[in-house]
Protein backbone atom coordinates (compact mmCIF):
# COMPACT_ATOMS: atom_id res chain seq x y z
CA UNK A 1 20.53 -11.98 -15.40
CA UNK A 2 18.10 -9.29 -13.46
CA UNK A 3 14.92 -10.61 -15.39
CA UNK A 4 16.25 -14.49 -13.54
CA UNK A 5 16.74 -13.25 -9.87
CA UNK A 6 13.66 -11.00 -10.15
CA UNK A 7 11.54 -14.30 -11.37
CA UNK A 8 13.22 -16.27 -8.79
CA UNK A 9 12.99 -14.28 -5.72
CA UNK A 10 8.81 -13.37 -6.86
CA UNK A 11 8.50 -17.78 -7.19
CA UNK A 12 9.98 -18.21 -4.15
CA UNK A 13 8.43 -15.43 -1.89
CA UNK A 14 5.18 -16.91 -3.27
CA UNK A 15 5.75 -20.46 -2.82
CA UNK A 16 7.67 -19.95 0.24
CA UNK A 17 6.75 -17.37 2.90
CA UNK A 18 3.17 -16.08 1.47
CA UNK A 19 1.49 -19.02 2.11
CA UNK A 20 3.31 -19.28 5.79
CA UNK A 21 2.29 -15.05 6.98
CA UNK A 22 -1.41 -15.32 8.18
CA UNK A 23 -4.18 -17.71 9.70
CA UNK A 24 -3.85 -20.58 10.34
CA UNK A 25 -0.28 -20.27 11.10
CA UNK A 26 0.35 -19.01 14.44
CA UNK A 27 2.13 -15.73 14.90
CA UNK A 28 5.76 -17.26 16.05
CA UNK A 29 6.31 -19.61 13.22
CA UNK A 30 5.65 -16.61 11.16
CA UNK A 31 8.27 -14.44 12.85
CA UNK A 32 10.99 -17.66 12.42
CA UNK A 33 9.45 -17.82 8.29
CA UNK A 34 10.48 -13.66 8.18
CA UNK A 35 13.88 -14.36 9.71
CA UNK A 36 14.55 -17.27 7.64
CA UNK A 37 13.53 -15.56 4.31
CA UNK A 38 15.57 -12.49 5.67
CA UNK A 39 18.90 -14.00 6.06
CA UNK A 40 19.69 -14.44 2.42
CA UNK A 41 18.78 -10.37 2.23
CA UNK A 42 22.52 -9.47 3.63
CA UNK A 43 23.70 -5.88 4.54
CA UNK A 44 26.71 -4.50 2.57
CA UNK A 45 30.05 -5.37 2.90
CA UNK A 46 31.80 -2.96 5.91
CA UNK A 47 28.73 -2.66 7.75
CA UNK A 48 28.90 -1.83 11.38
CA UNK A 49 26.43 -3.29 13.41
CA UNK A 50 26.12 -2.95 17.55
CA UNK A 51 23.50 -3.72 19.62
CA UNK A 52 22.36 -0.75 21.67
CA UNK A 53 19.69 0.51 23.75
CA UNK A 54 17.64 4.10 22.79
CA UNK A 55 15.95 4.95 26.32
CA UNK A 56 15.54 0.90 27.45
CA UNK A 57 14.47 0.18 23.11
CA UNK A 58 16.45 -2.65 22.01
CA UNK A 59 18.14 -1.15 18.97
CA UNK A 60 20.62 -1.92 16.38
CA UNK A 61 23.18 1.02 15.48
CA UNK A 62 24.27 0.55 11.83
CA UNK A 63 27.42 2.12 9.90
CA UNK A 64 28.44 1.35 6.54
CA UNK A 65 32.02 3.39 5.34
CA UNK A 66 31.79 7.29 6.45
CA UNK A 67 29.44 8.76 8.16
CA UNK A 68 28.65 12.80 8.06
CA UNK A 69 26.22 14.15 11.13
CA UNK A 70 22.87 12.24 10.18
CA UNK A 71 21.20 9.59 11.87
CA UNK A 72 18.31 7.61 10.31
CA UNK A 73 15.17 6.35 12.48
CA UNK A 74 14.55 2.78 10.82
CA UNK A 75 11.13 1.35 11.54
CA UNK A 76 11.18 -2.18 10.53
CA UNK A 77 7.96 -3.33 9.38
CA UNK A 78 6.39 -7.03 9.38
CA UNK A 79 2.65 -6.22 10.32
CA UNK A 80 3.20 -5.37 13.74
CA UNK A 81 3.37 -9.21 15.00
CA UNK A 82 6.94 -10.04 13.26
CA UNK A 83 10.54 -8.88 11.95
CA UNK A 84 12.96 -6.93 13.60
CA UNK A 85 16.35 -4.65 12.97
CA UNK A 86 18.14 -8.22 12.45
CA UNK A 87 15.47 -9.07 9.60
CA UNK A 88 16.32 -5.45 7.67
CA UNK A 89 19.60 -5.17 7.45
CA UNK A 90 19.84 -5.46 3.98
CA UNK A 91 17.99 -2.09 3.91
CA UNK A 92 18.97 -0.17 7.26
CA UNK A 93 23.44 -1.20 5.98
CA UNK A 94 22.67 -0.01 2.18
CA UNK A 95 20.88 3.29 3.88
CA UNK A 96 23.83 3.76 5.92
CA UNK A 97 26.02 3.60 2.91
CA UNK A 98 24.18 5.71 0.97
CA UNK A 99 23.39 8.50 3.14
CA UNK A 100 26.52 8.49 4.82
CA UNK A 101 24.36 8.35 8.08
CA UNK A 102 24.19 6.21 11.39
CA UNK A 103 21.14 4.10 10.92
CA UNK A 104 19.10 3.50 14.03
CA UNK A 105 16.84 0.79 13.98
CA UNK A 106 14.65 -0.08 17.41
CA UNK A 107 13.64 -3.35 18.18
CA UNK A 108 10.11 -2.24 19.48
CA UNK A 109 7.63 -4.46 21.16
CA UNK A 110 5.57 -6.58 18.65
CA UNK A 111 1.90 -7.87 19.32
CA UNK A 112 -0.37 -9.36 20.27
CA UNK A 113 1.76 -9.36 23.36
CA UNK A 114 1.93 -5.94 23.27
CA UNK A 115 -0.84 -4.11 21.39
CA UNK A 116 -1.12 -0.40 20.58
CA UNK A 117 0.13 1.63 21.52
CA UNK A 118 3.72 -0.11 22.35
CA UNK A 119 5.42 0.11 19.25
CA UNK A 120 4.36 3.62 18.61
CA UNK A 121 5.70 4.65 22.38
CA UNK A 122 8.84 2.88 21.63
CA UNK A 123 9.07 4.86 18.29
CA UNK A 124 8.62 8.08 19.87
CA UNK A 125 10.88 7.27 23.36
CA UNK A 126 13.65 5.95 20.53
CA UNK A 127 13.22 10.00 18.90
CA UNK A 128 13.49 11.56 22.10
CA UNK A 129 16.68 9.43 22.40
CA UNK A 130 18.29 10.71 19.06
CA UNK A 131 17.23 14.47 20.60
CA UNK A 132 19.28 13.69 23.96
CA UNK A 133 22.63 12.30 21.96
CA UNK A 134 22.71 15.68 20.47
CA UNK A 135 21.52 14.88 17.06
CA UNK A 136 19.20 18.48 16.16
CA UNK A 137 16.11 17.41 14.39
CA UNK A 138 17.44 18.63 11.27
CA UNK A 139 20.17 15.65 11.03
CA UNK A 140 17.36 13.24 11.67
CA UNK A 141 14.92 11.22 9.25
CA UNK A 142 12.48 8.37 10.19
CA UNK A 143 11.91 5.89 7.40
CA UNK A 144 10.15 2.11 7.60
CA UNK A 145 8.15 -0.20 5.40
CA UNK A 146 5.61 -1.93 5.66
CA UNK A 147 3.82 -1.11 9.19
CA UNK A 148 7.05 0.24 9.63
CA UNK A 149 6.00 2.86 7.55
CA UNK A 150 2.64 3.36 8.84
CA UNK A 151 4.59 3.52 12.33
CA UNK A 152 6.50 6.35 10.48
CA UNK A 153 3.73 8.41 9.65
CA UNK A 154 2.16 8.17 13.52
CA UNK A 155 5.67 8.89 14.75
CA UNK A 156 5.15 11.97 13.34
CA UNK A 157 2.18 12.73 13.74
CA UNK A 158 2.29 12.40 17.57
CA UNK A 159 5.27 14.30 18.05
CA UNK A 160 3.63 17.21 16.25
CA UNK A 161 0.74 16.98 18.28
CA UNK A 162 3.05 16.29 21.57
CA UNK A 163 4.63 20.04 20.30
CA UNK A 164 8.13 18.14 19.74
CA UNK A 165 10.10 18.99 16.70
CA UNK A 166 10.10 17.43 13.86
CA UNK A 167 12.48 15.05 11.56
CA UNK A 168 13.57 16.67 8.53
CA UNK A 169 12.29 13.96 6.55
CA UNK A 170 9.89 10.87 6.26
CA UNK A 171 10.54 8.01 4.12
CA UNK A 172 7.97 5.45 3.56
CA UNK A 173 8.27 2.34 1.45
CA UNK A 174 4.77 0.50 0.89
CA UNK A 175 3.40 1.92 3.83
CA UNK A 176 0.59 0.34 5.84
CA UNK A 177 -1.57 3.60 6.96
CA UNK A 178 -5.14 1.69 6.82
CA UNK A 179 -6.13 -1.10 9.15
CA UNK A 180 -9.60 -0.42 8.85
CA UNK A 181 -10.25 -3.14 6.01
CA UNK A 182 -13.41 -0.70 5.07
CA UNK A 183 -13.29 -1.59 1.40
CA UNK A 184 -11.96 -4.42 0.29
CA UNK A 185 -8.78 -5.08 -1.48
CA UNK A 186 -8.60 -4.85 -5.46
CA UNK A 187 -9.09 -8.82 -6.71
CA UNK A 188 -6.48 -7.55 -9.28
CA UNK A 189 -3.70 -6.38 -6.54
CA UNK A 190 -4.26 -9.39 -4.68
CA UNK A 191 -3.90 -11.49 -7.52
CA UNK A 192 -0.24 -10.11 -8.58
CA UNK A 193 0.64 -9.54 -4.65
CA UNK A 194 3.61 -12.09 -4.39
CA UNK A 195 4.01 -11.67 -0.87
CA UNK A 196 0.53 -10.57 1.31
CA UNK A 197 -2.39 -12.04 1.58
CA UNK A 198 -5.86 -10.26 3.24
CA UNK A 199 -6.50 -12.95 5.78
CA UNK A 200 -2.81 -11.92 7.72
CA UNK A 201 -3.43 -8.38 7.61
CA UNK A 202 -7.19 -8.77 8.92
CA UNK A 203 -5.42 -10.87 11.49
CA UNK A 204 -2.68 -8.28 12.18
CA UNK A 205 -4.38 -5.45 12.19
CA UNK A 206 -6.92 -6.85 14.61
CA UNK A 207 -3.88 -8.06 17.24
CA UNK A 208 -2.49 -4.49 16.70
CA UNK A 209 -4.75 -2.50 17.62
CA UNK A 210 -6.69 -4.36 20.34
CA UNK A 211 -9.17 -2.37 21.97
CA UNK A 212 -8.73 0.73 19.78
CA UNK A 213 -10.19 2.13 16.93
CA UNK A 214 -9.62 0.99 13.98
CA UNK A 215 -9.32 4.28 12.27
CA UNK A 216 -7.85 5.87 15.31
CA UNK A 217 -5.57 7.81 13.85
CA UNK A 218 -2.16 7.01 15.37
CA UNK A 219 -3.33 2.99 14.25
CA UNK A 220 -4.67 3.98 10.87
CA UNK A 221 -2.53 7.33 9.89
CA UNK A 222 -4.65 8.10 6.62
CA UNK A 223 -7.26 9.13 8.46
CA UNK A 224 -4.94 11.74 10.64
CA UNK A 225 -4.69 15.47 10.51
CA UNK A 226 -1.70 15.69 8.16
CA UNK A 227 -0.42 19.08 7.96
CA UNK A 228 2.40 20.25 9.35
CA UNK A 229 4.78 16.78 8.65
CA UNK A 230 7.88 16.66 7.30
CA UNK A 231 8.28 16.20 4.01
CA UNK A 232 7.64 12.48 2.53
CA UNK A 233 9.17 10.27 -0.17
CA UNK A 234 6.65 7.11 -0.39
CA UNK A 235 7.93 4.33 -2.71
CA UNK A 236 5.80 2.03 -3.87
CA UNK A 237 5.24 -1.37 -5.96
CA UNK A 238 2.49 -1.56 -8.68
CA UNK A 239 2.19 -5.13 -7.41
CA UNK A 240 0.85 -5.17 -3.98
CA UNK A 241 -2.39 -4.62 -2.37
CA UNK A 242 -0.85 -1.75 -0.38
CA UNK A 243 -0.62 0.56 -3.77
CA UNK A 244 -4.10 2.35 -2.79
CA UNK A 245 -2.58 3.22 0.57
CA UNK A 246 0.81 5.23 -0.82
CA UNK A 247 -1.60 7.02 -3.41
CA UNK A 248 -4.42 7.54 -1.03
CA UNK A 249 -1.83 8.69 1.64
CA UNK A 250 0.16 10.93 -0.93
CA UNK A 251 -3.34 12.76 -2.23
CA UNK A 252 -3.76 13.26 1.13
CA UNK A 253 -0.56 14.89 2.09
CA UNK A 254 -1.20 17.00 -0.82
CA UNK A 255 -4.30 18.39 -0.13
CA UNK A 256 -2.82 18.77 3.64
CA UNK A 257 -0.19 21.06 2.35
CA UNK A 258 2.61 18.63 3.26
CA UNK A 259 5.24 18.67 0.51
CA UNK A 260 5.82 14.65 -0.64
CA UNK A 261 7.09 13.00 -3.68
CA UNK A 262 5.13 9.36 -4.38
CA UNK A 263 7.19 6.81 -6.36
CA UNK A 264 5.45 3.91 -8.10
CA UNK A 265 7.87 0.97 -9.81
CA UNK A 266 6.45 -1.05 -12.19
CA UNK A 267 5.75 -4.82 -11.46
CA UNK A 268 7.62 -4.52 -8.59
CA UNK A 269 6.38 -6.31 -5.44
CA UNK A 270 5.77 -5.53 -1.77
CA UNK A 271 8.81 -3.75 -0.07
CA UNK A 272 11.35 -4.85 -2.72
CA UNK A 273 14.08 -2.76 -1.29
CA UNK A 274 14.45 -5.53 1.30
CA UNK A 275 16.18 -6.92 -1.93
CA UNK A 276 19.41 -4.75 -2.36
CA UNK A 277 22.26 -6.22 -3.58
CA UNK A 278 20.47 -8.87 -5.35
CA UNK A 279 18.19 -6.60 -7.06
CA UNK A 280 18.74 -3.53 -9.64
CA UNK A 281 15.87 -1.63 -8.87
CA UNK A 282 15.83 -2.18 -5.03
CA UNK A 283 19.49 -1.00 -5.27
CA UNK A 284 18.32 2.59 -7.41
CA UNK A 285 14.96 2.77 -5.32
CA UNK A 286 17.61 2.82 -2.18
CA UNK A 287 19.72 5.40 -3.32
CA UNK A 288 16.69 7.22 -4.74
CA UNK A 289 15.19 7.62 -0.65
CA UNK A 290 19.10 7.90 0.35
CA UNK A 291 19.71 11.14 -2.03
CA UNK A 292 15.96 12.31 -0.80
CA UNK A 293 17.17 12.27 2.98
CA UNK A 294 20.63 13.92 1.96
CA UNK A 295 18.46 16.93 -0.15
CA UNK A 296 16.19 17.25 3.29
CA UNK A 297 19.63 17.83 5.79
CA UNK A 298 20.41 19.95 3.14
CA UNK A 299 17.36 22.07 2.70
CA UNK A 300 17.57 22.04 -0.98
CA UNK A 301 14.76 22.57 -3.14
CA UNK A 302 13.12 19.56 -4.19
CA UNK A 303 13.47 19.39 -8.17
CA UNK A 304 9.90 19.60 -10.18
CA UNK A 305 7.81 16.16 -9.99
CA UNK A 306 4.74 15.00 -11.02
CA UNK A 307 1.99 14.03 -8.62
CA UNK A 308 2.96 10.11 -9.17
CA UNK A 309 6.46 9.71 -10.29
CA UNK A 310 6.43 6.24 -12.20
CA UNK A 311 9.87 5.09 -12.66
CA UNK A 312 10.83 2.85 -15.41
């Protein structure tokens, strides 16, 4: 039964929305394609979802059953120019559940109406919110996918450089951290990549970051001073074009001295943890970065990995 919903969501993400996300469709039919596609992706039954605002953010607060003293910083991803907390609930009620956490997911400004640095201000203004409810930075992670991800990583990175302190945790899943386009993508991974295509990150990249620098490093966070974060969990697909960018970013965290743990799933696809509930492995990939947040609150010792965990 898994081996027929995994080939029928991969058929119909490539039929369906990959030909829709980039040129020359123009960037509101592809935010109504990602909230189409994204309605079948439902959050868990008992979740708790209320609109709220996080310093004048738009924001979703999400509860699912219990909750002990964490909150989770969800930054939904989409390239920059789509989705929202409505288009990731499947992800932001399962996280709830799992990590027995209020998940907090901001609806921050997309472009090209608002280029960088928007998103990342609303990022960082929706932390300092978290801070001011009480929550210490020790019952706080920031996770995304996606760009979300990316936006993770320069969350971070500004608020160490801003002297704030830090999240106990960072969870990534495919993480965008290079919108510099400087090499081009491998022919293979864009061949199996169900979902992306070049042309709509070229395009997205180029309405996020405007006038900036492409490798400035809050826009492209590989090419950041990394020491000092929180420690990571990046989970990744071996079927996306993104795959360089969790390795490249997890050597580099390495070498930085930042403790992180990279996960690659086999012939799985571009943020497939948008998938839980329908999907096996989105649903043990989910509690895999839920039990990683809990072990982070927890200060426990993080049990012996190898450099690139590949789960079967």
């Amino acid at each position: 039964m898994q081996g027929f919903i995994s080939a029928l969501l991969r058929t119909t993400i490539r039929l369906q929305v990959k030909p829709v996300l980039g040129p020359p469709f123009p960037i509101p039919a592809q935010r109504t394609l990602l909230r189409l596609s994204s309605s079948l992706m439902r959050p868990p039954r008992g979740s708790e979802i209320a609109p709220i605002s996080m310093s004048g953010v738009p924001a979703e607060r999400v509860r699912c059953g219990h909750s002990d003293d964490g909150a989770i910083l969800y930054l939904h991803g989409g390239a920059y120019v789509a989705g929202g907390p409505d288009t990731h609930r499947s992800i932001t009620g399962r996280l709830a559940r799992l990590a027995r956490a209020e998940v907090f997911a901001p609806d921050y400004r997309l472009a090209p109406e608002h280029p960088f640095p928007a998103a990342l201000d609303d990022a960082v203004g929706a932390y300092r919110w978290l801070l001011n409810e009480g929550y210490t930075p020790g019952q706080i992670a920031i996770a995304g996918d996606s760009a979300g991800g990316g936006l993770t990583m320069a969350t971070a990175i500004r608020l160490r450089d801003e002297g704030l302190p830090l999240p106990a945790a960072l969870i990534t899943f495919s993480p965008w951290v290079d919108l510099t386009f400087s090499e081009e993508p491998d022919p293979e991974l864009v061949r199996k990549d169900i979902m992306i295509r070049p042309s709509w990150g070229r395009q997205a990249a180029a309405l996020y970051r405007g006038r900036t620098a492409a490798d400035h490093p809050l826009v492209s966070p590989l090419y950041a001073e990394l020491a000092g974060l929180p420690p990571t969990l990046i989970q990744v697909g071996t079927r996306e074009i993104l795959l360089p960018d969790s390795e490249k970013l997890a050597a580099r965290l390495r070498a930085a001295g930042t403790q992180v743990e990279l996960q690659v799933y086999p012939k799985m696809w571009h943020v497939f943890q948008i998938h839980g509930g329908w999907l096996t492995r989105a649903d043990e990939a989910l509690q895999q970065a839920a039990t990683y947040i809990i072990r982070q609150w927890r200060r426990e010792p993080a049990a012996a990995t190898a450099k690139a965990d590949t789960v079967s």
